[in-house]
N, C-alpha and C. Protein backbone atom coordinates (compact mmCIF):
# COMPACT_ATOMS: atom_id res chain seq x y z
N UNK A 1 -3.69 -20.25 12.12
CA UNK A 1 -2.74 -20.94 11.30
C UNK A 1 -3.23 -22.35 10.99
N UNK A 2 -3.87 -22.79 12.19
CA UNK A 2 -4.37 -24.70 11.84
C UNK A 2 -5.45 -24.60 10.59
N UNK A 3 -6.51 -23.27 10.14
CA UNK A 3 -7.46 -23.73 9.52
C UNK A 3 -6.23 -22.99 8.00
N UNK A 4 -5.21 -22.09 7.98
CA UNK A 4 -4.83 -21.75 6.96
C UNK A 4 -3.96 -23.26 6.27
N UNK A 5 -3.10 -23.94 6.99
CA UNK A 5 -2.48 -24.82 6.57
C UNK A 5 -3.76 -25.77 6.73
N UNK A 6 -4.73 -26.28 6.78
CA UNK A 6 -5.58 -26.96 6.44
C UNK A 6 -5.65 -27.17 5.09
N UNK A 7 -5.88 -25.82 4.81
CA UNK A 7 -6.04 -25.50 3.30
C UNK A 7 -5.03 -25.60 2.39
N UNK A 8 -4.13 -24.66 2.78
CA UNK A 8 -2.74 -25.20 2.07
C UNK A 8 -2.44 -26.60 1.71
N UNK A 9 -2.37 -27.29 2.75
CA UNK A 9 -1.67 -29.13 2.55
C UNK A 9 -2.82 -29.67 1.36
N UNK A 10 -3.43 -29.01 0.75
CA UNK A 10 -4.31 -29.53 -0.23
C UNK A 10 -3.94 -29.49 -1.55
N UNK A 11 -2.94 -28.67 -1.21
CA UNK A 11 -2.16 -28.39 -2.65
C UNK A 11 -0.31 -28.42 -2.20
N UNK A 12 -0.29 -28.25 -1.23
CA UNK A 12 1.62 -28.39 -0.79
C UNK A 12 1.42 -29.50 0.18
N UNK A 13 1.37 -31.03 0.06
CA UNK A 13 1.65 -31.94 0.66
C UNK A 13 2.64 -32.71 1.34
N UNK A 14 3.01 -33.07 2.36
CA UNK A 14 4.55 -33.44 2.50
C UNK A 14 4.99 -33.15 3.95
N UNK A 15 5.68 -33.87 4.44
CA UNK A 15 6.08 -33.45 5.82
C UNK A 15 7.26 -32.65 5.97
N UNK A 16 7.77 -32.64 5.23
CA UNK A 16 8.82 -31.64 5.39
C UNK A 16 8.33 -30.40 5.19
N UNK A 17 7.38 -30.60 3.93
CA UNK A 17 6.88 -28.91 3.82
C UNK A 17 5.75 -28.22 4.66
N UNK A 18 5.09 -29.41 5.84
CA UNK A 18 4.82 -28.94 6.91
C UNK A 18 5.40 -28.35 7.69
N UNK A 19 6.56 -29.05 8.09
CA UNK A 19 7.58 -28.65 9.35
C UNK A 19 8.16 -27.64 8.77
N UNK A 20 8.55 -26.89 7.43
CA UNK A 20 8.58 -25.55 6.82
C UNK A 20 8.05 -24.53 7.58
N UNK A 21 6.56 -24.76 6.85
CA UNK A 21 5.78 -23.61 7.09
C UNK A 21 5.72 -23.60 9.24
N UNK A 22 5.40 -24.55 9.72
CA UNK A 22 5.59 -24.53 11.03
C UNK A 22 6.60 -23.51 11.83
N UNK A 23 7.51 -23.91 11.42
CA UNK A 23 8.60 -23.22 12.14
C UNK A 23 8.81 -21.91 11.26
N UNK A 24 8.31 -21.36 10.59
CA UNK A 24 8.18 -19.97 10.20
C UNK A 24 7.07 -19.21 10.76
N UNK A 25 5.83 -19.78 11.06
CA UNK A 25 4.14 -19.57 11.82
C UNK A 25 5.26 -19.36 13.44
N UNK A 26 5.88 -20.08 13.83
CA UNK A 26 6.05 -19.81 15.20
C UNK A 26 7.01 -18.63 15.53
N UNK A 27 8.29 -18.74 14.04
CA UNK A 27 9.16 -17.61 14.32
C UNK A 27 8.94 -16.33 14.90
N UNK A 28 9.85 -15.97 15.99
CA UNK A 28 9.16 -14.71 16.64
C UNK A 28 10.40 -13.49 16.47
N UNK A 29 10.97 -13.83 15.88
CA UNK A 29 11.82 -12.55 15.12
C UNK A 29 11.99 -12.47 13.76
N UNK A 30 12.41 -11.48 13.43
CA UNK A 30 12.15 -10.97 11.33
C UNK A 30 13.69 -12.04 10.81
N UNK A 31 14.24 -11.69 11.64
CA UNK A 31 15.60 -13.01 10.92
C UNK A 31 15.12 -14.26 10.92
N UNK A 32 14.84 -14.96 11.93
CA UNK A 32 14.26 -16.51 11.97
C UNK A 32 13.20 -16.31 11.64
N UNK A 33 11.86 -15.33 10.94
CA UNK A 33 11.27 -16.35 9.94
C UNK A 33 11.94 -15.44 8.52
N UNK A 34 12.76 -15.10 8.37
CA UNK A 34 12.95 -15.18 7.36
C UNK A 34 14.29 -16.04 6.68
N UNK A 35 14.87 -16.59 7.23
CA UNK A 35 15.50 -18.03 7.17
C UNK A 35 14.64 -19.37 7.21
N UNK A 36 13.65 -19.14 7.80
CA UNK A 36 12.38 -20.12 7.61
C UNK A 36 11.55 -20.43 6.29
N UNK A 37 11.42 -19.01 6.10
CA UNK A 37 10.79 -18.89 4.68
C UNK A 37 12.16 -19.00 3.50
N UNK A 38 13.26 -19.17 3.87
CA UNK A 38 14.20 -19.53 3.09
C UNK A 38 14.28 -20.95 2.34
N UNK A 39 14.35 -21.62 3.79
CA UNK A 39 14.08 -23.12 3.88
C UNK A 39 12.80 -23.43 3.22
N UNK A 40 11.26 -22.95 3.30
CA UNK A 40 10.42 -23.21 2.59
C UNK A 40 10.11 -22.70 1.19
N UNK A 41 10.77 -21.66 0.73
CA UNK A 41 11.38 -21.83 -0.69
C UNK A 41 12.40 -22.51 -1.46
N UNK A 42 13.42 -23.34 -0.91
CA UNK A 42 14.07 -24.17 -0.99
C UNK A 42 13.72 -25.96 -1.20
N UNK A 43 12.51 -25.79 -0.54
CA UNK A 43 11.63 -27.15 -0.95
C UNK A 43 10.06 -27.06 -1.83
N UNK A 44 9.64 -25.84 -1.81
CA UNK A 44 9.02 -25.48 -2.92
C UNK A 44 8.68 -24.17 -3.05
N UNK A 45 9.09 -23.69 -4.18
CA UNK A 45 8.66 -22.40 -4.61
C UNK A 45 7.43 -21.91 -4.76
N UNK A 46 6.70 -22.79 -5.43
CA UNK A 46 4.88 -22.25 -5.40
C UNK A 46 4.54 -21.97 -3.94
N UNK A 47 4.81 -23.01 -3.32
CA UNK A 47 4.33 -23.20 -2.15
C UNK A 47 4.49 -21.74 -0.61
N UNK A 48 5.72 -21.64 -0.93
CA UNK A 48 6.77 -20.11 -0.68
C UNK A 48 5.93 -19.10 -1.04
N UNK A 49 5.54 -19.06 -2.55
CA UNK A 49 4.83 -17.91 -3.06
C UNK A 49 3.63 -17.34 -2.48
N UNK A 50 2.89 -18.78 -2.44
CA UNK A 50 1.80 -19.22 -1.56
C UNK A 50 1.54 -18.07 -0.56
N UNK A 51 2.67 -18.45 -0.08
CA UNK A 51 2.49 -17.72 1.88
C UNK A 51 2.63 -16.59 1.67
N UNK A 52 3.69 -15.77 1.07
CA UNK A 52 4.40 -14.81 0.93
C UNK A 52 3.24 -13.83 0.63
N UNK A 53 2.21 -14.08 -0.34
CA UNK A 53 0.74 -13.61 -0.68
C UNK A 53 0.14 -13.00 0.54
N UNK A 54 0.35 -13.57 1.66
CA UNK A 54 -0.18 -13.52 2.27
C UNK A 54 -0.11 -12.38 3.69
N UNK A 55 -0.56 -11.76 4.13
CA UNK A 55 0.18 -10.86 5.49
C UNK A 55 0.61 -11.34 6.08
N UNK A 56 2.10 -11.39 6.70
CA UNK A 56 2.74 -12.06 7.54
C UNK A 56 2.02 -12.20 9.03
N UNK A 57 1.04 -10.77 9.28
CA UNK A 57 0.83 -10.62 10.97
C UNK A 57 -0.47 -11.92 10.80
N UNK A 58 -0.90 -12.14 9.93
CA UNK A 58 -1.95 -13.03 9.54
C UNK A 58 -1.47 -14.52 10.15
N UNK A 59 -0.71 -14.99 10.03
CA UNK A 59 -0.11 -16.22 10.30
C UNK A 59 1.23 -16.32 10.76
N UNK A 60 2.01 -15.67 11.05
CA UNK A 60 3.57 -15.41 11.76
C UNK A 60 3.57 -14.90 13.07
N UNK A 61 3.95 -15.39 14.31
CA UNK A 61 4.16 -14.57 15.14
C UNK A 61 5.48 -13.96 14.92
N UNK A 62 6.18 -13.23 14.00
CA UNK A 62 7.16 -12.40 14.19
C UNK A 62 6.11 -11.48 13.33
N UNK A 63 5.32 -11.39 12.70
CA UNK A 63 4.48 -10.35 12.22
C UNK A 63 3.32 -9.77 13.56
N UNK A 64 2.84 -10.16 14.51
CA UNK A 64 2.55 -10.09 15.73
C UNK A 64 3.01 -8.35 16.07
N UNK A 65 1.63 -7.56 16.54
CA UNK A 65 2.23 -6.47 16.92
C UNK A 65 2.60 -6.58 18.98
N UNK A 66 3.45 -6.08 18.96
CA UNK A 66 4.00 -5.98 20.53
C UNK A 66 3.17 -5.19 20.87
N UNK A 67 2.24 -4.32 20.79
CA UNK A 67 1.61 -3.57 21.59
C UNK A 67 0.16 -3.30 21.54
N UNK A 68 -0.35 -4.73 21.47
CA UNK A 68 -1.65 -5.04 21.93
C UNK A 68 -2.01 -5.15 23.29
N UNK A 69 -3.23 -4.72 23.75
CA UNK A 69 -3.57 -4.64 24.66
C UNK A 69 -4.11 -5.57 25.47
């Protein structure tokens, strides 16, 4: 997640829209990040779109499979 939002903040700048994407990367259930990703479409839409592109298990721990070894 540190080298994906690296990249990101290059084009979605802002501390709020850090602490967004943050607390959706940590969410560890499908409701809280998806109230997360609520909140970060609510302060920018590109930015929302952005992620959404993206596989959740890639950068979300609520995308995280439980049964790794």
């Amino acid at each position: 997640m540190k080298h994906l939002y690296g990249n990101w903040r290059k084009r979605h700048g802002g501390e709020h829209l850090k602490e967004a994407l943050w607390i959706a990367a940590r969410a560890t259930t499908e409701p809280e990040f998806k109230k997360a990703m609520e909140d970060l479409k609510k302060l920018s839409e590109l930015a929302w779109k952005e992620m959404t592109e993206l596989t959740i298990g890639m950068w979300s721990r609520s995308g995280y499979s439980t049964y790794t070894c």
